[in-house]
C-alpha atoms as a PDB file:
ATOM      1  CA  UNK A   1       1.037   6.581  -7.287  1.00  0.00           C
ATOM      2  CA  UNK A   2      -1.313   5.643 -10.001  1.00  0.00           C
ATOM      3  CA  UNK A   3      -1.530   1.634  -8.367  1.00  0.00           C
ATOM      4  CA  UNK A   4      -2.993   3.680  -5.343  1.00  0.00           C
ATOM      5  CA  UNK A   5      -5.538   5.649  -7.291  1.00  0.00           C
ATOM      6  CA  UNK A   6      -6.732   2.618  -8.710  1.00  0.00           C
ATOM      7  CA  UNK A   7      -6.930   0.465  -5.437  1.00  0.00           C
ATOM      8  CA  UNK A   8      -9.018   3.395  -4.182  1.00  0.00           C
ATOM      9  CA  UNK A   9     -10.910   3.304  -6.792  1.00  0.00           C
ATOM     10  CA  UNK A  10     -11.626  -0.224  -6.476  1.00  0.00           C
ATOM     11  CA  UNK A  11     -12.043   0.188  -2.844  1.00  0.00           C
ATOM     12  CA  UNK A  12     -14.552   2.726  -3.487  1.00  0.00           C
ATOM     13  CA  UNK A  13     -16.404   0.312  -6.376  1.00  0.00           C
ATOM     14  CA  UNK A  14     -16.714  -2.106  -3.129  1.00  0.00           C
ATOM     15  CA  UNK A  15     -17.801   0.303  -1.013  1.00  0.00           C
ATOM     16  CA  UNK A  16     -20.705   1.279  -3.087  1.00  0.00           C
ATOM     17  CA  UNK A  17     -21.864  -2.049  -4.345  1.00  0.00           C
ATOM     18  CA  UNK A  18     -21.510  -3.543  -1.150  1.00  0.00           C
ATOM     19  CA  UNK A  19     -24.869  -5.457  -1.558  1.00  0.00           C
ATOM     20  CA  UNK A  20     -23.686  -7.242  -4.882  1.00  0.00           C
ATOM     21  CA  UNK A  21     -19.767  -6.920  -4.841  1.00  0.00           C
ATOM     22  CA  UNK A  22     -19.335 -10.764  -3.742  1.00  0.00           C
ATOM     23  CA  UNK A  23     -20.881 -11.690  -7.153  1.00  0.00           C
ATOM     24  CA  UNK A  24     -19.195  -9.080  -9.412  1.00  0.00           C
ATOM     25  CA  UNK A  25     -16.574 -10.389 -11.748  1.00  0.00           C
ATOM     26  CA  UNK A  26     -13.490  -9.905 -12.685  1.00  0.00           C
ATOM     27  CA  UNK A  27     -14.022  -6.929 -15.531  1.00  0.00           C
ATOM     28  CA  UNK A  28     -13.932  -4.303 -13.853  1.00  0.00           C
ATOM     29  CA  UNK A  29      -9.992  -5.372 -12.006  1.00  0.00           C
ATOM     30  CA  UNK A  30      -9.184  -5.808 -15.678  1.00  0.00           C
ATOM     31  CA  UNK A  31     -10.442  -2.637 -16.528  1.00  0.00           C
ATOM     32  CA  UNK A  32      -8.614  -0.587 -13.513  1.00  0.00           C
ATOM     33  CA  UNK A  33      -5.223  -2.472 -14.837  1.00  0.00           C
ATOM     34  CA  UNK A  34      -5.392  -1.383 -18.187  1.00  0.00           C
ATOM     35  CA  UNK A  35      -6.330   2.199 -17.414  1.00  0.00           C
ATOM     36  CA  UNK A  36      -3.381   2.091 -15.044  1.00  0.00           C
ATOM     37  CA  UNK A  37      -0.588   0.980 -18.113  1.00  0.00           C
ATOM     38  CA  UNK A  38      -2.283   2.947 -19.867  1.00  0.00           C
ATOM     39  CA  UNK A  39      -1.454   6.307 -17.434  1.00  0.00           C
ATOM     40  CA  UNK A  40       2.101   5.187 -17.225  1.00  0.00           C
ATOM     41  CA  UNK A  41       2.404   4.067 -20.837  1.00  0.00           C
ATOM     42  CA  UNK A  42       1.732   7.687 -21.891  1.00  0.00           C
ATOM     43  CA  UNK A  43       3.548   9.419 -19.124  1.00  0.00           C
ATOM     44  CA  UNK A  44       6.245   8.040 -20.665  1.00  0.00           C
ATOM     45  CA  UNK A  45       6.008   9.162 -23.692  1.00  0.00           C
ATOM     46  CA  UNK A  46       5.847  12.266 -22.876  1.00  0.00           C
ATOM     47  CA  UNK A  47       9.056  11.946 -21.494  1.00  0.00           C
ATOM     48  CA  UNK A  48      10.551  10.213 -23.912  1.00  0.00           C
ATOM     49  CA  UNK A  49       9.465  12.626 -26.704  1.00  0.00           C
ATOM     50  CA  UNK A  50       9.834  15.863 -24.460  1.00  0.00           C
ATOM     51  CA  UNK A  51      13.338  15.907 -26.346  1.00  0.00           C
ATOM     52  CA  UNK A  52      15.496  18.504 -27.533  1.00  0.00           C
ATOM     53  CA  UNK A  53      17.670  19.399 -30.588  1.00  0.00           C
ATOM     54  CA  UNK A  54      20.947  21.135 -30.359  1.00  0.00           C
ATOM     55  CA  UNK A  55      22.738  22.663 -32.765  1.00  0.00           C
ATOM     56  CA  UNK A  56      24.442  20.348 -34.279  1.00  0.00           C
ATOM     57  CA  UNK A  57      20.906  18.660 -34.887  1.00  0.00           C
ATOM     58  CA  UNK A  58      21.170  15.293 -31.847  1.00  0.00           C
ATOM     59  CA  UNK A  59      18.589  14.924 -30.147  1.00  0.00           C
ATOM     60  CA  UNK A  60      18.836  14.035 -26.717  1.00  0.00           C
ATOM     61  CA  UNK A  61      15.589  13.529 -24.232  1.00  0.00           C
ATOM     62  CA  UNK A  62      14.482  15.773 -21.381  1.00  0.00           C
ATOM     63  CA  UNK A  63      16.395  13.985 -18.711  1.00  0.00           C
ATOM     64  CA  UNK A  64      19.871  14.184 -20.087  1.00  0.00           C
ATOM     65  CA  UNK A  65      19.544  17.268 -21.582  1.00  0.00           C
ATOM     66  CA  UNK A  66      17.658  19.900 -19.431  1.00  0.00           C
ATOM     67  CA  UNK A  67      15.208  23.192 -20.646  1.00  0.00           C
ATOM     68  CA  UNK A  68      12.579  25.199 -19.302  1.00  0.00           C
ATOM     69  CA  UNK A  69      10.334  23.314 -20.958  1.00  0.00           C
ATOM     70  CA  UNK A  70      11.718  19.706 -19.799  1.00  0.00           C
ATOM     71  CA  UNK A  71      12.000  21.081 -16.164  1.00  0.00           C
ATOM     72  CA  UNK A  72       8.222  22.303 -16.596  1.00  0.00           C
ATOM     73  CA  UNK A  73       7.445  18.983 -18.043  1.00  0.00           C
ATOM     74  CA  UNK A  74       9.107  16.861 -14.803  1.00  0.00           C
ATOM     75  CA  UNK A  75       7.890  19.410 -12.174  1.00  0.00           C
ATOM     76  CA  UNK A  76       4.234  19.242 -13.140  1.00  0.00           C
ATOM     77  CA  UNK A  77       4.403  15.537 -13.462  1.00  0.00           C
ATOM     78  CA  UNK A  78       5.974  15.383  -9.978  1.00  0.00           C
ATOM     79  CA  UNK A  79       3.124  17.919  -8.655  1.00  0.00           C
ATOM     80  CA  UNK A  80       0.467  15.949 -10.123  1.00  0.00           C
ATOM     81  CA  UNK A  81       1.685  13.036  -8.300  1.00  0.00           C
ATOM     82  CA  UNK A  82       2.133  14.424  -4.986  1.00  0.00           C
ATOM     83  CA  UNK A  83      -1.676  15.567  -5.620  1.00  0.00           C
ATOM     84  CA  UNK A  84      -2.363  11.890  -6.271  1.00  0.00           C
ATOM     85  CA  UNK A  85      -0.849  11.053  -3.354  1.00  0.00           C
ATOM     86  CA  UNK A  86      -2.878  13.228  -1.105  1.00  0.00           C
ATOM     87  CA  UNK A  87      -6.161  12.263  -3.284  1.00  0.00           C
ATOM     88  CA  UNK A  88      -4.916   8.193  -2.150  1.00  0.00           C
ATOM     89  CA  UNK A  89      -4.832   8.807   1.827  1.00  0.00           C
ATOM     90  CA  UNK A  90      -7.912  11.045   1.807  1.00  0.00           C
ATOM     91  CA  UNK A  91      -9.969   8.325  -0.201  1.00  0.00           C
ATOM     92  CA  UNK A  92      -8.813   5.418   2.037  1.00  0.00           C
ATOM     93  CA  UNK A  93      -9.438   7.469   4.981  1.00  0.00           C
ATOM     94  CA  UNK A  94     -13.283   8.307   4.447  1.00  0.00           C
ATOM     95  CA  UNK A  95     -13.886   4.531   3.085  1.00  0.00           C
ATOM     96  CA  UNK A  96     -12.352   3.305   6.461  1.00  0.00           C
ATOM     97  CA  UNK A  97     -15.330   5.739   8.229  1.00  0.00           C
ATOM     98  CA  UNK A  98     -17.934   5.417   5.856  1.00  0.00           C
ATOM     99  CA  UNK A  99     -17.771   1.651   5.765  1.00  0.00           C
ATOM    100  CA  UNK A 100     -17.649   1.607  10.001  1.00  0.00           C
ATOM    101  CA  UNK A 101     -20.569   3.940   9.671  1.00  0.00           C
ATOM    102  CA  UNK A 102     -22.207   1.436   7.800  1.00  0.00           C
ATOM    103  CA  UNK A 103     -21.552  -1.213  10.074  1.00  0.00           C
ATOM    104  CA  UNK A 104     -23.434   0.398  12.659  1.00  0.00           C
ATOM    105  CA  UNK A 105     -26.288   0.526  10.944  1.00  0.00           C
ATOM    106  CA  UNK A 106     -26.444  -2.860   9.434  1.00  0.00           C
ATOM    107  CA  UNK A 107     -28.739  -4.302  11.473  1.00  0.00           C
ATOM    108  CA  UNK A 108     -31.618  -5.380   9.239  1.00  0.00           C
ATOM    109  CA  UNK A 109     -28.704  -6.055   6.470  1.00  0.00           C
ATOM    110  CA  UNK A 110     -28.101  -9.972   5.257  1.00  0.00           C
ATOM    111  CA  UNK A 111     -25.100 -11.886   6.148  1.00  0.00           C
ATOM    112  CA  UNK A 112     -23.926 -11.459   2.739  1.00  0.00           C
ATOM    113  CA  UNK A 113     -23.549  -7.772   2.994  1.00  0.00           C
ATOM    114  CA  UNK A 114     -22.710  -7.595   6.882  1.00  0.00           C
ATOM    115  CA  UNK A 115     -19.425  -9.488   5.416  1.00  0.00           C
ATOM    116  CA  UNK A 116     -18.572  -7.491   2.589  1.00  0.00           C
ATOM    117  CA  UNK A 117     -18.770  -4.367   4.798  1.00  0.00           C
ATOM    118  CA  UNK A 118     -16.539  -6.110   7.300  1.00  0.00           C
ATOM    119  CA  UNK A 119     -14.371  -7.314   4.389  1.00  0.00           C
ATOM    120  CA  UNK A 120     -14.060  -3.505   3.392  1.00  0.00           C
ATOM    121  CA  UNK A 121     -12.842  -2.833   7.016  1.00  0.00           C
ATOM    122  CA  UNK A 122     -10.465  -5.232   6.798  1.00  0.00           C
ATOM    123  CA  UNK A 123      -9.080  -4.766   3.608  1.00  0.00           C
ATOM    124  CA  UNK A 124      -8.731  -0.829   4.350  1.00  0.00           C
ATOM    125  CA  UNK A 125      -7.012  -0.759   7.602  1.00  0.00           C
ATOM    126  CA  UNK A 126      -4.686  -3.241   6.204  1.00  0.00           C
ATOM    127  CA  UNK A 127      -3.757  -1.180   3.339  1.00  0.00           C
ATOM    128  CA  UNK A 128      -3.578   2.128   5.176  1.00  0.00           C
ATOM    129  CA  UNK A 129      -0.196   1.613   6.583  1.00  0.00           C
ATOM    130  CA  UNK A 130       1.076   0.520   3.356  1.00  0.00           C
ATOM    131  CA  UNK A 131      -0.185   3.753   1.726  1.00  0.00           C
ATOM    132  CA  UNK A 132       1.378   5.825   4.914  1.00  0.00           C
ATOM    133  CA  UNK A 133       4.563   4.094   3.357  1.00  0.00           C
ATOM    134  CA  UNK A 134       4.162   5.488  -0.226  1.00  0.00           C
ATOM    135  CA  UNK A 135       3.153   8.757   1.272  1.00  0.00           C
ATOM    136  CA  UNK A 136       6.087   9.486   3.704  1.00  0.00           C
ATOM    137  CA  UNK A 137       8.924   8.344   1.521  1.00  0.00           C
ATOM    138  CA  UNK A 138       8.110   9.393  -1.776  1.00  0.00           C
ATOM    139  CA  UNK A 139       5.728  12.988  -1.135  1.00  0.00           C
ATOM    140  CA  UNK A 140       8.628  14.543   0.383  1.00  0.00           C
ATOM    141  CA  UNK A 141      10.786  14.447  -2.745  1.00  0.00           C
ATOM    142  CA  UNK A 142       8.380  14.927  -5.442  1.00  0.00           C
ATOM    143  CA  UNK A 143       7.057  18.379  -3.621  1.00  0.00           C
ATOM    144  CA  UNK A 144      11.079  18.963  -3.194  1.00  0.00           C
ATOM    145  CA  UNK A 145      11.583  19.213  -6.779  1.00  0.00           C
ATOM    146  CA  UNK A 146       8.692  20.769  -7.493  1.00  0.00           C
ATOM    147  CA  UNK A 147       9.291  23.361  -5.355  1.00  0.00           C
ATOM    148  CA  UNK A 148      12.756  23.625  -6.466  1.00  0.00           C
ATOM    149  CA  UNK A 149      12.227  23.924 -10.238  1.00  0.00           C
ATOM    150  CA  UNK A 150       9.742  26.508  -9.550  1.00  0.00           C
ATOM    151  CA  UNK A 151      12.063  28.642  -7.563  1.00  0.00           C
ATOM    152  CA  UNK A 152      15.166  28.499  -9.792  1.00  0.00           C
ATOM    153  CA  UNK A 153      13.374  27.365 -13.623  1.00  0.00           C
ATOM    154  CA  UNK A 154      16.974  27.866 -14.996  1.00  0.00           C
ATOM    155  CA  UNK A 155      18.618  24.745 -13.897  1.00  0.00           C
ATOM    156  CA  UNK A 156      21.770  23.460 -15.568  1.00  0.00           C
ATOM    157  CA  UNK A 157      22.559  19.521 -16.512  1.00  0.00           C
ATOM    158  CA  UNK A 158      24.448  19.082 -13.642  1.00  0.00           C
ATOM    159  CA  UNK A 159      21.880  20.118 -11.034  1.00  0.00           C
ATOM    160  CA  UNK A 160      19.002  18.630 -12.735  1.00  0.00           C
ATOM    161  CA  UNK A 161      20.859  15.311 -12.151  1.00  0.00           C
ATOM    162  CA  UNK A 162      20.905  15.842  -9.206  1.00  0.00           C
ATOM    163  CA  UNK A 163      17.764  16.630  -8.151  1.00  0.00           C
ATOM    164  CA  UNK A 164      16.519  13.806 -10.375  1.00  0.00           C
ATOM    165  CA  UNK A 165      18.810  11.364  -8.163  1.00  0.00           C
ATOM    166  CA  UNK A 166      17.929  13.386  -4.514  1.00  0.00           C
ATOM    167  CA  UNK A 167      14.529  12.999  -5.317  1.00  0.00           C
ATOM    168  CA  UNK A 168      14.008   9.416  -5.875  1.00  0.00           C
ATOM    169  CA  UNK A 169      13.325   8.155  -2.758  1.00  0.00           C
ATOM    170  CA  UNK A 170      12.433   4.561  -3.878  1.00  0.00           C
ATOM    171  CA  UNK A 171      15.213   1.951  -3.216  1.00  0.00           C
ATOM    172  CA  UNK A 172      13.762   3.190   0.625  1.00  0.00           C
ATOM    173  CA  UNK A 173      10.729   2.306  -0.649  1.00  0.00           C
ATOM    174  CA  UNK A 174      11.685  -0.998  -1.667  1.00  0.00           C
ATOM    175  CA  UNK A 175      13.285  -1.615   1.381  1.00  0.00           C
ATOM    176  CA  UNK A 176      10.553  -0.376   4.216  1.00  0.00           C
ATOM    177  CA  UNK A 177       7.553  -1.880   2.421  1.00  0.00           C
ATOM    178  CA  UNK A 178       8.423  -5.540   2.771  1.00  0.00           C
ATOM    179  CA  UNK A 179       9.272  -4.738   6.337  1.00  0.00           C
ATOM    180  CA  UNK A 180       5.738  -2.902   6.547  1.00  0.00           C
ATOM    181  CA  UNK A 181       4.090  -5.614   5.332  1.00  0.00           C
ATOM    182  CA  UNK A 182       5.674  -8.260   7.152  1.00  0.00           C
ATOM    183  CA  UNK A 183       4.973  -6.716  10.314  1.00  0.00           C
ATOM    184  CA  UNK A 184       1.218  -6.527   9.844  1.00  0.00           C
ATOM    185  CA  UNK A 185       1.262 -10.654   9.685  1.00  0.00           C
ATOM    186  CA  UNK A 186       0.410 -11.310  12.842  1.00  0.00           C
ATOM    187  CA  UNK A 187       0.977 -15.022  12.842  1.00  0.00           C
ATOM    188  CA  UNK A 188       4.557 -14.088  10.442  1.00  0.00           C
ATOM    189  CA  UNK A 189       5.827 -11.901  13.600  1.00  0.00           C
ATOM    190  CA  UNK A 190       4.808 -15.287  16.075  1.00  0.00           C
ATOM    191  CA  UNK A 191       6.810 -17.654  14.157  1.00  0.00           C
ATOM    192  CA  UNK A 192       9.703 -15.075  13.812  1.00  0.00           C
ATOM    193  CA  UNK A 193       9.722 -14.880  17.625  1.00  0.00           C
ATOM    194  CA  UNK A 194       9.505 -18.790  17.983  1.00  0.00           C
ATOM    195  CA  UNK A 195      12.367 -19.254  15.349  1.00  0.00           C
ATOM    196  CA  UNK A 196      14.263 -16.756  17.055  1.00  0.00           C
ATOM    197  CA  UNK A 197      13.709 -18.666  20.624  1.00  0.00           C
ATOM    198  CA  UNK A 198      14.761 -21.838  19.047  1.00  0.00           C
ATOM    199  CA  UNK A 199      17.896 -20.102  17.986  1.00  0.00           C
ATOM    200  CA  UNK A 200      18.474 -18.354  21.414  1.00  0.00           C
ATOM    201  CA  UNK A 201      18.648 -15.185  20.379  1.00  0.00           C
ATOM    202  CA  UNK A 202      15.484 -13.857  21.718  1.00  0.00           C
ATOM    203  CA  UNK A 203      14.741 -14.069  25.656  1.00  0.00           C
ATOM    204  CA  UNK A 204      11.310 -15.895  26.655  1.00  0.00           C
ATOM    205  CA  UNK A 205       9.048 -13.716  28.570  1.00  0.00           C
ATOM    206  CA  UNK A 206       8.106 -15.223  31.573  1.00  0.00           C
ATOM    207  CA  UNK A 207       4.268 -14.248  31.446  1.00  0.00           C
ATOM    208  CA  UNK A 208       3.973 -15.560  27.963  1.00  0.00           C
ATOM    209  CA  UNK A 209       5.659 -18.607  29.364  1.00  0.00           C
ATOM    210  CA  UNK A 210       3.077 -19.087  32.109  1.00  0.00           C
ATOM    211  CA  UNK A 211       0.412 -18.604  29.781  1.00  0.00           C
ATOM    212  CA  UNK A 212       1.758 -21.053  27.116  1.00  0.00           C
ATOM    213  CA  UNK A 213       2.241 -23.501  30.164  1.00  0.00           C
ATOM    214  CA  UNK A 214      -1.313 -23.135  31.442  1.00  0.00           C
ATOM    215  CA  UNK A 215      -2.811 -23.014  27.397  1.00  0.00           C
ATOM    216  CA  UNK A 216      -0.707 -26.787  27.162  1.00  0.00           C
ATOM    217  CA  UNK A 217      -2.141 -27.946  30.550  1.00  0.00           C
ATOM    218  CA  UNK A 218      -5.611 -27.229  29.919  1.00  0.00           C
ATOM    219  CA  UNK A 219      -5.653 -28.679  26.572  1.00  0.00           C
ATOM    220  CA  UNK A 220      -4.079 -31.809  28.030  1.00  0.00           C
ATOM    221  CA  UNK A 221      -6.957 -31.713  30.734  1.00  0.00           C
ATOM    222  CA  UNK A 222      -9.764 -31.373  28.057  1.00  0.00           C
ATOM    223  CA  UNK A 223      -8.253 -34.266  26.362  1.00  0.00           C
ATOM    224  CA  UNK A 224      -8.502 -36.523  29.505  1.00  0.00           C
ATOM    225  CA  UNK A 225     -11.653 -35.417  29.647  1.00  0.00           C
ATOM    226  CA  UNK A 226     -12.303 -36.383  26.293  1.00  0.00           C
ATOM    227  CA  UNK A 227     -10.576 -39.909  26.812  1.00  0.00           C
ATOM    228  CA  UNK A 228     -12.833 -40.437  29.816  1.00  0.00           C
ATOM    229  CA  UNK A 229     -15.886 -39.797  28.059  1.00  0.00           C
ATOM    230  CA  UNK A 230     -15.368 -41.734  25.143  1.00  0.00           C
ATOM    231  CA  UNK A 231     -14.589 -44.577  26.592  1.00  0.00           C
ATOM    232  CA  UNK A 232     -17.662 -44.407  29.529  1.00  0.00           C
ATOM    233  CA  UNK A 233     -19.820 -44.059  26.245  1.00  0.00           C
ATOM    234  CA  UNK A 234     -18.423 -47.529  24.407  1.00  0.00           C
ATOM    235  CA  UNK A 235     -19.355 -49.229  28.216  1.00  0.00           C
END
């Protein structure tokens, strides 16, 4: 959640300084990654030190041992980043319109800028699906236990582990992204299709195979052409 808020933001950064982006340097990415480790570094230790003593003086942390106030702890962190989440799709959402707003009226703009607003386009609709990924498969969960924790505050060990487990959605995660991502390659999904020819295990359509046929015989033409040519010019 907090790697999307800060590609939004920097999405946002190029959005706005369209003119001069191509020139900026590398500070402010630096900047964006250190605020991020810096979210997550103390996220954690509020976790960590959200701990509890029992009476025979052990502590033990939040998520193996669970109170009110460790279930508050967990469900507002979960809340804030299902807010996050929502904040992430809006944000890429109205850069993807602003910036084809702008495109439209770049007329009198330089090259320079025509590309960076084009670049913005580009780099936007690629990432949308990615953050339709993070928003489907983890949202879900993290409202779940929210929801849950503010129904029933009084949750014993055994059911807080297993919220904690029903809730983490990410080895799906893991597993759809890469899939996500490889099917936006265009020219990754064409050589998966010619490997799979090769192999036999995927069927040749028969209009692609015209086409490919024709592609190869007019290239071969233009290069007779080309032969032709050459060699009238060296008479």
């Amino acid at each position: 959640m907090v790697t999307l808020c800060m590609l939004a933001l920097e999405r946002i950064r190029a959005t706005i300084d369209y003119r001069t982006y191509e020139k900026a340097g590398s500070f402010h990415g630096y900047l964006l990654a250190a605020i991020q480790w810096t979210i997550v570094f103390v996220a954690m230790i509020i976790l960590i030190f959200n701990s509890y003593t029992n009476s025979s003086g052990e502590r033990k942390l939040a998520c193996l041992l669970t109170t009110q106030n460790s279930t508050k702890v967990a469900s507002l962190m979960m809340l804030t980043m299902a807010l996050a989440e929502i904040a992430s799709l809006a944000t890429f959402y109205s850069l993807l319109h602003l910036n084809q707003r702008k495109r439209l009226a770049a007329g009198c703009s330089t090259l320079t800028e025509k590309y960076q607003i084009d670049e913005n386009i580009r780099c936007t609709k690629l990432m949308i699906p990615i953050v339709w990924t993070h928003f489907l498969l983890l949202f879900p969960p993290m409202c779940s236990f929210a929801l849950y924790a503010e129904i029933d505050d009084r949750i014993d060990r055994r059911t807080f582990a297993i919220l904690i487990a029903a809730s983490d959605w990410t080895p799906w995660y893991c597993l759809v992204l890469p899939i996500v991502i490889f099917w936006r390659q265009k020219s990754l999904r064409v050589a998966l299709r010619r490997k799979l020819q090769e192999m036999g295990l995927n069927r040749v359509n028969p209009l692609e195979s015209q086409t490919d046929r024709f592609a190869q015989e007019q290239a071969r033409h233009f290069d007779l052409l080309n032969t032709m040519w050459n060699s009238q010019s060296a008479r």
